[in-house]
C-alpha atoms as a PDB file:
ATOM      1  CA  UNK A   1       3.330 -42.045  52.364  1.00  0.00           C
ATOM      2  CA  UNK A   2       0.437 -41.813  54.407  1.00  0.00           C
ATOM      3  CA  UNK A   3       0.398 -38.441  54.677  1.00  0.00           C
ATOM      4  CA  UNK A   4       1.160 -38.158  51.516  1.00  0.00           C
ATOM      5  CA  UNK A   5      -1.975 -39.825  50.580  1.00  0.00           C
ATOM      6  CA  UNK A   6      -4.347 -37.852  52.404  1.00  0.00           C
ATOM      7  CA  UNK A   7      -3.384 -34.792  51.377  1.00  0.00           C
ATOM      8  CA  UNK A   8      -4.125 -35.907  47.317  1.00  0.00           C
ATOM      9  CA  UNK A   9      -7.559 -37.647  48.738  1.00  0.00           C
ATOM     10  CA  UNK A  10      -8.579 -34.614  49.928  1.00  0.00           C
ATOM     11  CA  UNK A  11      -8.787 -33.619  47.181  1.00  0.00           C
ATOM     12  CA  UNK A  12     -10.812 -35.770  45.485  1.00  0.00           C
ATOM     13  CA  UNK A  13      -8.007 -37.314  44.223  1.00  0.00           C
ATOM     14  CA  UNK A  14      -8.158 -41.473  43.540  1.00  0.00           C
ATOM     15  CA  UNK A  15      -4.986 -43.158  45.289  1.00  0.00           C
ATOM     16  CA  UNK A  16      -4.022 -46.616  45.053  1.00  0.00           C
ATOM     17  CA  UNK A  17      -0.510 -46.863  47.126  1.00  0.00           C
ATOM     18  CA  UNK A  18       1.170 -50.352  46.360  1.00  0.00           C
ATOM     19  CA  UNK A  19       4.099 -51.644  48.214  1.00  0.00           C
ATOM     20  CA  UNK A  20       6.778 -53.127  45.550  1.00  0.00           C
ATOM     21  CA  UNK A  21      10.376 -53.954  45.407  1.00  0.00           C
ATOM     22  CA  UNK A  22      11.284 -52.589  42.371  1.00  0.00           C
ATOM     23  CA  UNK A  23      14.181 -55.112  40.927  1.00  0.00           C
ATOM     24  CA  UNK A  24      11.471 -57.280  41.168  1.00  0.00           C
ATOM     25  CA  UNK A  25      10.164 -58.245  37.900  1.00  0.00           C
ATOM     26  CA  UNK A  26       6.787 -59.864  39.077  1.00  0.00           C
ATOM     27  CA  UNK A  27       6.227 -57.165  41.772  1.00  0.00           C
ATOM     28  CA  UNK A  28       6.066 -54.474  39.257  1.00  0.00           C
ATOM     29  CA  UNK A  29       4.161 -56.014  36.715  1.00  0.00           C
ATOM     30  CA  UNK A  30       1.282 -57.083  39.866  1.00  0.00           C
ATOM     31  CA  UNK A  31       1.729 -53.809  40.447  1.00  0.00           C
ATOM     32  CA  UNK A  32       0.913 -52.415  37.300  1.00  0.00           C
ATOM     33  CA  UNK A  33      -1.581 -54.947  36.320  1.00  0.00           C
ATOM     34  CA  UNK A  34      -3.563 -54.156  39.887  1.00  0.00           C
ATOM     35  CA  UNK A  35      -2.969 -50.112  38.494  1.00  0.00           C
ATOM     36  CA  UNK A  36      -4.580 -50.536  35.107  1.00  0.00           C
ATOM     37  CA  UNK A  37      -7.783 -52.811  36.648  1.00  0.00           C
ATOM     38  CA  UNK A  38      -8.683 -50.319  39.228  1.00  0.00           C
ATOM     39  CA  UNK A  39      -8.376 -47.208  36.662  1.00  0.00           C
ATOM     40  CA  UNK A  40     -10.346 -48.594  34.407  1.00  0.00           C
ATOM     41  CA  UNK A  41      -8.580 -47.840  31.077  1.00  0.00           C
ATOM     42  CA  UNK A  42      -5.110 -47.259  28.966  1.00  0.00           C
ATOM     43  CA  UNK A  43      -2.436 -45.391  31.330  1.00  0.00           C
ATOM     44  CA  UNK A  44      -1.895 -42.175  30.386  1.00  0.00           C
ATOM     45  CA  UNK A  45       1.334 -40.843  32.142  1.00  0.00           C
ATOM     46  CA  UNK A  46       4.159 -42.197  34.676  1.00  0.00           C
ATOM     47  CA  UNK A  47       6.710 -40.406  36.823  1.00  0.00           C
ATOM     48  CA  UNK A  48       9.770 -42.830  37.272  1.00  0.00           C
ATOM     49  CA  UNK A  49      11.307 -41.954  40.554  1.00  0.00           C
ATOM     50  CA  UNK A  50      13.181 -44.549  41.399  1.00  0.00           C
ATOM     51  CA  UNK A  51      16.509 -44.385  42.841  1.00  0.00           C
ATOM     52  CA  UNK A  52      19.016 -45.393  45.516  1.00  0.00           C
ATOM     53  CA  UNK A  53      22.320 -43.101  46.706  1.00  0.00           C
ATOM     54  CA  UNK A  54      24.000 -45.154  49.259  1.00  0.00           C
ATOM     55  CA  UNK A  55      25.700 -42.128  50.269  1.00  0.00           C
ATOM     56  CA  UNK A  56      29.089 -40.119  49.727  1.00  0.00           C
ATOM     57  CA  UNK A  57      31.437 -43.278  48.974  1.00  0.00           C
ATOM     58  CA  UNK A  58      35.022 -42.886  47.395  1.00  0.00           C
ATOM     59  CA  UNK A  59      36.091 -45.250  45.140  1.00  0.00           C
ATOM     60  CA  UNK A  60      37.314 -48.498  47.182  1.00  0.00           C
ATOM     61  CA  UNK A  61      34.945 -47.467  50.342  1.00  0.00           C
ATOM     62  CA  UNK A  62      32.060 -48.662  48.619  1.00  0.00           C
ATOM     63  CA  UNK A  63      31.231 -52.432  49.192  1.00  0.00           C
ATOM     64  CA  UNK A  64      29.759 -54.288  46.586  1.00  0.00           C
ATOM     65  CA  UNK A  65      27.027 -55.049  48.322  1.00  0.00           C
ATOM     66  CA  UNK A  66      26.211 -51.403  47.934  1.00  0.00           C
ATOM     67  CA  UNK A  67      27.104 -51.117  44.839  1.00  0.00           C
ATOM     68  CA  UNK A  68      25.098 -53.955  43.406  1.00  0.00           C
ATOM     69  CA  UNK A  69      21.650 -52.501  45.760  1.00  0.00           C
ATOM     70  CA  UNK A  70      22.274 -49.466  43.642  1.00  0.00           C
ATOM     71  CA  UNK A  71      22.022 -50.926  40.496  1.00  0.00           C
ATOM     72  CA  UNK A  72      19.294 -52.931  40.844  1.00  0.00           C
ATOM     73  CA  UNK A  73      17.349 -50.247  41.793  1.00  0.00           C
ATOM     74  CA  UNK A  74      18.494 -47.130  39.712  1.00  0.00           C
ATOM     75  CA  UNK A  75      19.564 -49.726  36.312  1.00  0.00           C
ATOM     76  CA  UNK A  76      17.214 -52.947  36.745  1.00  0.00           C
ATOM     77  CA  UNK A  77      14.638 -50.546  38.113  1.00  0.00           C
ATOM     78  CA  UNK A  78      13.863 -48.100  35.597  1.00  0.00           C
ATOM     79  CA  UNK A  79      13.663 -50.990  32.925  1.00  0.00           C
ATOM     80  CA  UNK A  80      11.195 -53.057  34.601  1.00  0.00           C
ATOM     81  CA  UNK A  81       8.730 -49.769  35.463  1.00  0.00           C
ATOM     82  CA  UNK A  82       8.979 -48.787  32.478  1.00  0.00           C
ATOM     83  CA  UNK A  83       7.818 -52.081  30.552  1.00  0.00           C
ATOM     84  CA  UNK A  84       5.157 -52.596  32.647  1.00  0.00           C
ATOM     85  CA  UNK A  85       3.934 -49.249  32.134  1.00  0.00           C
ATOM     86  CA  UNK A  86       4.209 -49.374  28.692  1.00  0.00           C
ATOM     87  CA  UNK A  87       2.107 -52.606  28.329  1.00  0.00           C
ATOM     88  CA  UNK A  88      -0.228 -51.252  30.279  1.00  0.00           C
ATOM     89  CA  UNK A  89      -0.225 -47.588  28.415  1.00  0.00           C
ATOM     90  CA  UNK A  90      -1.538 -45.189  26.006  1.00  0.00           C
ATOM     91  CA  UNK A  91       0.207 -45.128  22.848  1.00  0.00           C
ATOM     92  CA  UNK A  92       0.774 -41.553  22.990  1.00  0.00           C
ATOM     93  CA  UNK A  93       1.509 -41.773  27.163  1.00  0.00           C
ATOM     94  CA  UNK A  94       3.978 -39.619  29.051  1.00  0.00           C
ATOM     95  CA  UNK A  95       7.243 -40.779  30.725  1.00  0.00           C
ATOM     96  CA  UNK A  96       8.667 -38.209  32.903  1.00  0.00           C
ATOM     97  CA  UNK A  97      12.426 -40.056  34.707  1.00  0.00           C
ATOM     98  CA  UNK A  98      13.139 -38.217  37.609  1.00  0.00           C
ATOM     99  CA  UNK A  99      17.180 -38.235  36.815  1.00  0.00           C
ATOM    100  CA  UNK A 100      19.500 -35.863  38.126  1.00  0.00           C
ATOM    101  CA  UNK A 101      22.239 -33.534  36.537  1.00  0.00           C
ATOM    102  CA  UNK A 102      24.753 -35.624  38.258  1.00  0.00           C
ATOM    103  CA  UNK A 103      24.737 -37.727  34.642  1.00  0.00           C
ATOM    104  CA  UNK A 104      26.285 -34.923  32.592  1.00  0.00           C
ATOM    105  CA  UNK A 105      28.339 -32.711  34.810  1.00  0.00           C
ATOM    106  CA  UNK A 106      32.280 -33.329  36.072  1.00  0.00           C
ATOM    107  CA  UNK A 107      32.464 -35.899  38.623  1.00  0.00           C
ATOM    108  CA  UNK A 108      31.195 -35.139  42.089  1.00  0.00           C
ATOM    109  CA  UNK A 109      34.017 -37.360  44.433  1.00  0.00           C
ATOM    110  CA  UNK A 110      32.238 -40.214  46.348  1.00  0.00           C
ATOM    111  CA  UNK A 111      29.232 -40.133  43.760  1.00  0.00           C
ATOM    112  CA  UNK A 112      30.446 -42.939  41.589  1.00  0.00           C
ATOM    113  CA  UNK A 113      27.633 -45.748  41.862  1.00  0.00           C
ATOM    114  CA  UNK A 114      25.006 -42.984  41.845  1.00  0.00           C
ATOM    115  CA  UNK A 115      26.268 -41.138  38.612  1.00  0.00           C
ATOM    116  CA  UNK A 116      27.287 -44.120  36.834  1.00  0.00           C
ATOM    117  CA  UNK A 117      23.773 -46.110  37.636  1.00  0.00           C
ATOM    118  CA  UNK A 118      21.556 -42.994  36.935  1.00  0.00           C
ATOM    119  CA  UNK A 119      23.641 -42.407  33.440  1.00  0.00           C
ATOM    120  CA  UNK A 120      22.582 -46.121  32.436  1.00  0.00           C
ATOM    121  CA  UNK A 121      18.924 -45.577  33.392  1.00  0.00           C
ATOM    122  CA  UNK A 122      18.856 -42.442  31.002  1.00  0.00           C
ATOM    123  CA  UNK A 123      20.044 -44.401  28.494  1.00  0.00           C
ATOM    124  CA  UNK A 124      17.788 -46.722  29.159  1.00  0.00           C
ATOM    125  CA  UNK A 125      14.893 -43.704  28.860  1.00  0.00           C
ATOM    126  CA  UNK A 126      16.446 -43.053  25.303  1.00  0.00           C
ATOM    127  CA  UNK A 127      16.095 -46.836  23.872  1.00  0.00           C
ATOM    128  CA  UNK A 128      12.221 -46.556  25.693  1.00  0.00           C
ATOM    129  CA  UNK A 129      11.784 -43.186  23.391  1.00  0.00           C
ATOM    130  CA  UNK A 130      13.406 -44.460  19.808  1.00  0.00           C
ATOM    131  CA  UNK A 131      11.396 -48.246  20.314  1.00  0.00           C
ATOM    132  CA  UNK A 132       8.077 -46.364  21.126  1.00  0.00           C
ATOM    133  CA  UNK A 133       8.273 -42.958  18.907  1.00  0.00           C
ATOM    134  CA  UNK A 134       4.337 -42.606  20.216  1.00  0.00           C
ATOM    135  CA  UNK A 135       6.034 -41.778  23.211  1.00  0.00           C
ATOM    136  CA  UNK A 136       6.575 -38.580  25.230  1.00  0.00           C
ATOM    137  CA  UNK A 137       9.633 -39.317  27.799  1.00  0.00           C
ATOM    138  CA  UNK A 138      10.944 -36.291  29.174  1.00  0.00           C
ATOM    139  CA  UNK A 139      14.098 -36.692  31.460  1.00  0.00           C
ATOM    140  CA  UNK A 140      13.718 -34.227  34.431  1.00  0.00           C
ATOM    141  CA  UNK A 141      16.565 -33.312  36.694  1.00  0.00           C
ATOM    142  CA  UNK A 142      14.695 -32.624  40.327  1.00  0.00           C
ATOM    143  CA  UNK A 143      16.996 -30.245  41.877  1.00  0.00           C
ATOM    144  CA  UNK A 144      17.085 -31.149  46.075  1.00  0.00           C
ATOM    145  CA  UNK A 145      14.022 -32.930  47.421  1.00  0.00           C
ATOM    146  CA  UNK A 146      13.634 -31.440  50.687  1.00  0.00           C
ATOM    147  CA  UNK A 147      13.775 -34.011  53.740  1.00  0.00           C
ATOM    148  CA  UNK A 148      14.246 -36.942  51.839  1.00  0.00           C
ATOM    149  CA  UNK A 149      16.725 -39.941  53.206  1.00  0.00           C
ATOM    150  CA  UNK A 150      18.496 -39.464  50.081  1.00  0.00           C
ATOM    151  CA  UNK A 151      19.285 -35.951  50.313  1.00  0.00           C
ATOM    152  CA  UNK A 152      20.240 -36.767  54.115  1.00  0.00           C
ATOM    153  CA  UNK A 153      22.778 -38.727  52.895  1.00  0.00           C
ATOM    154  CA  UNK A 154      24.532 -36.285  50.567  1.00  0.00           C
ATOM    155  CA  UNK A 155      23.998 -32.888  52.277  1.00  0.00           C
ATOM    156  CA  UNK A 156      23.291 -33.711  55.895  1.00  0.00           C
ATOM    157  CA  UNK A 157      19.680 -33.778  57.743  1.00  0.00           C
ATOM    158  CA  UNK A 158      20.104 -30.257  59.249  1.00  0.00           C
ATOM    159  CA  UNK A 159      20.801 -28.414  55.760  1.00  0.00           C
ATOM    160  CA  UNK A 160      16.796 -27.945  53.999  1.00  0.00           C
ATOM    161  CA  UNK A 161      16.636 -28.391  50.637  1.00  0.00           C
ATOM    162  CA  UNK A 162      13.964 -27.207  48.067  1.00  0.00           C
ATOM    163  CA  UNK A 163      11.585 -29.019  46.276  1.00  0.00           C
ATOM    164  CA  UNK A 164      10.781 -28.503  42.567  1.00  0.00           C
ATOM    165  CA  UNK A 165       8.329 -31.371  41.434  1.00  0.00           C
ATOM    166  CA  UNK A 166       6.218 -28.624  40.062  1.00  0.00           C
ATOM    167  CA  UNK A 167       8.128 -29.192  36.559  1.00  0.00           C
ATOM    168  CA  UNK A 168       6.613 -32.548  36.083  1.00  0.00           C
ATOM    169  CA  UNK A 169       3.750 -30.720  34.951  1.00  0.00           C
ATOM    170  CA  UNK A 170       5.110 -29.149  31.935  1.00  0.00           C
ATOM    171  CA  UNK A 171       6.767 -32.093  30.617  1.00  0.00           C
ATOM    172  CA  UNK A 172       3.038 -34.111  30.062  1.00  0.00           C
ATOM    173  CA  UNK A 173       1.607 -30.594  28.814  1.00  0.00           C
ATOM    174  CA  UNK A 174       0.813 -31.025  24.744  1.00  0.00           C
ATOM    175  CA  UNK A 175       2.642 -27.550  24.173  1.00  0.00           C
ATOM    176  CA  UNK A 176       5.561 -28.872  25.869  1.00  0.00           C
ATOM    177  CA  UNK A 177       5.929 -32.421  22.677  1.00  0.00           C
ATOM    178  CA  UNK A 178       9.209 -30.203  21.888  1.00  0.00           C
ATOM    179  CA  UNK A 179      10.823 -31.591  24.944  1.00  0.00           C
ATOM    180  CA  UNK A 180      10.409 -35.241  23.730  1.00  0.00           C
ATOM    181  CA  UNK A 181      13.893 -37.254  24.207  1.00  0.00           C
ATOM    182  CA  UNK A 182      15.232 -34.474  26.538  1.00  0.00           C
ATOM    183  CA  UNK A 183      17.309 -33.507  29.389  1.00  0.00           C
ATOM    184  CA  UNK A 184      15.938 -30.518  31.426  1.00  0.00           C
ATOM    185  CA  UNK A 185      16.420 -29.104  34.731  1.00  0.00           C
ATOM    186  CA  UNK A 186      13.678 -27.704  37.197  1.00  0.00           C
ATOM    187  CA  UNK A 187      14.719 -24.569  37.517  1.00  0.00           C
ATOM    188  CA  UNK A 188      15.119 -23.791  33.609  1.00  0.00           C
ATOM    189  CA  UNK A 189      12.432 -20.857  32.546  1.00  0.00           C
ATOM    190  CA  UNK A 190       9.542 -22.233  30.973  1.00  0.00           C
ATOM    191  CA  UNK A 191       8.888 -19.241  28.471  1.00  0.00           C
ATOM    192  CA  UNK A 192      12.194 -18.991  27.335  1.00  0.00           C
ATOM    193  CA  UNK A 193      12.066 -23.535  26.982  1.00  0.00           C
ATOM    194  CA  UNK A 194       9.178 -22.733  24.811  1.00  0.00           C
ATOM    195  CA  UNK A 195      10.701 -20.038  23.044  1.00  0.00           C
ATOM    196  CA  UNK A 196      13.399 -22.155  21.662  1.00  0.00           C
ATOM    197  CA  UNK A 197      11.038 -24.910  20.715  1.00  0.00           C
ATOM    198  CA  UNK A 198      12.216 -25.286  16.807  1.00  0.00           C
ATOM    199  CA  UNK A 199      15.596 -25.359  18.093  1.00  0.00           C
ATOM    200  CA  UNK A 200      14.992 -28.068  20.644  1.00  0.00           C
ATOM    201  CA  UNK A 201      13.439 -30.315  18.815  1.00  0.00           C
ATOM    202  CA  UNK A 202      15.191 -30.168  15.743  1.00  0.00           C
ATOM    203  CA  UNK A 203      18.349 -30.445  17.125  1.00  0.00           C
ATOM    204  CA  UNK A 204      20.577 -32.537  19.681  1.00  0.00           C
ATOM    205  CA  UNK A 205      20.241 -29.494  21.993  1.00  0.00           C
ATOM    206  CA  UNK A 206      19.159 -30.788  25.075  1.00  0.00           C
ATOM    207  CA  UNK A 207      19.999 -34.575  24.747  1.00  0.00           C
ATOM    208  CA  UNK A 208      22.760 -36.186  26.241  1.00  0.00           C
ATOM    209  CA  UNK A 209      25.631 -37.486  24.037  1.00  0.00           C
ATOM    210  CA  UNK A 210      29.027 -36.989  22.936  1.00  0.00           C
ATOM    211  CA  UNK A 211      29.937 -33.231  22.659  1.00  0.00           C
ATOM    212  CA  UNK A 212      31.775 -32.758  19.019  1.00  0.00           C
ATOM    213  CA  UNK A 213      30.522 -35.728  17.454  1.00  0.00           C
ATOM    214  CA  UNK A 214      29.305 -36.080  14.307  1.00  0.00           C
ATOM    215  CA  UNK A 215      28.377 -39.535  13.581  1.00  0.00           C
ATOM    216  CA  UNK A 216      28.002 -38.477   9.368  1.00  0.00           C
ATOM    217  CA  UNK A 217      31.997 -37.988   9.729  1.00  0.00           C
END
């Protein structure tokens, strides 16, 4: 983090780094509430990145213990940022949730507290979208964060990984209101996104559901 915070001061960029345990109701609201006085004015957009992996863990390895650290963080977590952010927010703010594709594709073995917990935080992001329609929440799956603890954990430390936060850019771009209540990757094309912007948004393309079903039948 230091690092980390130098680099963005350099460039004349305002930092305020705050320590906070993020099941922590009262931490996160402090948090927020120490955010909003030093900026001055309604937030404007907030990159929930979250998350815990307690590492490759078939089912019956994993303690409880573990289990229950994940979900506080990756369930609890995601619905305690984003209320505080949202009392502290525009009404037309951004939400990008850092989520992964783990949610919607076939099981990985050993991921089973990760996928389940992240899959409940995105739901999470959709009630946060329908209760504040004002709202812009993108869900963005990251790819692999290079030299990250969490990647570690799943790949091994000597494998390098790439990093791909460029995205979260788009997804708080006006042109990019299409994407609202969706699930995109990092590495998706962002012409060919905007090219099938009627279709996006008009549709359950993109949003994560029940394939086949049609709740008017």
């Amino acid at each position: 983090m230091p690092r980390a915070v130098h680099d963005l001061a350099e460039n004349n960029t305002k930092v305020i780094a705050i320590g906070t345990d993020i099941p922590k109701k009262e931490q996160v609201d402090q948090a927020f509430a120490q955010i909003s006085r030093d900026i001055g004015k309604p937030l404007d957009i907030l990159i929930l990145n979250e998350g815990l992996f307690s590492g490759v863990r078939p089912l019956g390895i994993e303690t409880v213990d573990e289990w229950q650290a994940v979900f506080d963080v990756n369930v609890i977590g995601p619905y305690l940022v984003s209320t505080a952010f949202i009392a502290k927010a525009a009404p037309d703010s951004t939400i990008i949730d850092i989520s992964t594709g783990v949610v919607h594709l076939d099981p990985f073995p050993g991921f089973s507290s990760y996928a389940a917990t992240i899959l409940v935080g995105s739901k999470i992001m959709q009630y946060v979208q329908q209760e504040n329609p004002g709202l812009h929440v993108v869900e963005l799956h990251h790819g692999q964060v290079r030299m990250t603890d969490m990647a570690a954990k799943a790949t091994g430390p000597e494998i390098r990984s790439r990093a791909c936060w460029r995205r979260c850019g788009l997804g708080c771009e006006k042109e990019a209101r299409f994407l609202k209540g969706k699930f995109v990757w990092v590495n998706w094309d962002a012409e060919e996104l905007k090219a099938s912007a009627k279709e996006i948004e008009s549709t359950r393309v993109l949003t994560l559901g029940l394939e086949g079903f049609n709740a008017l039948t």
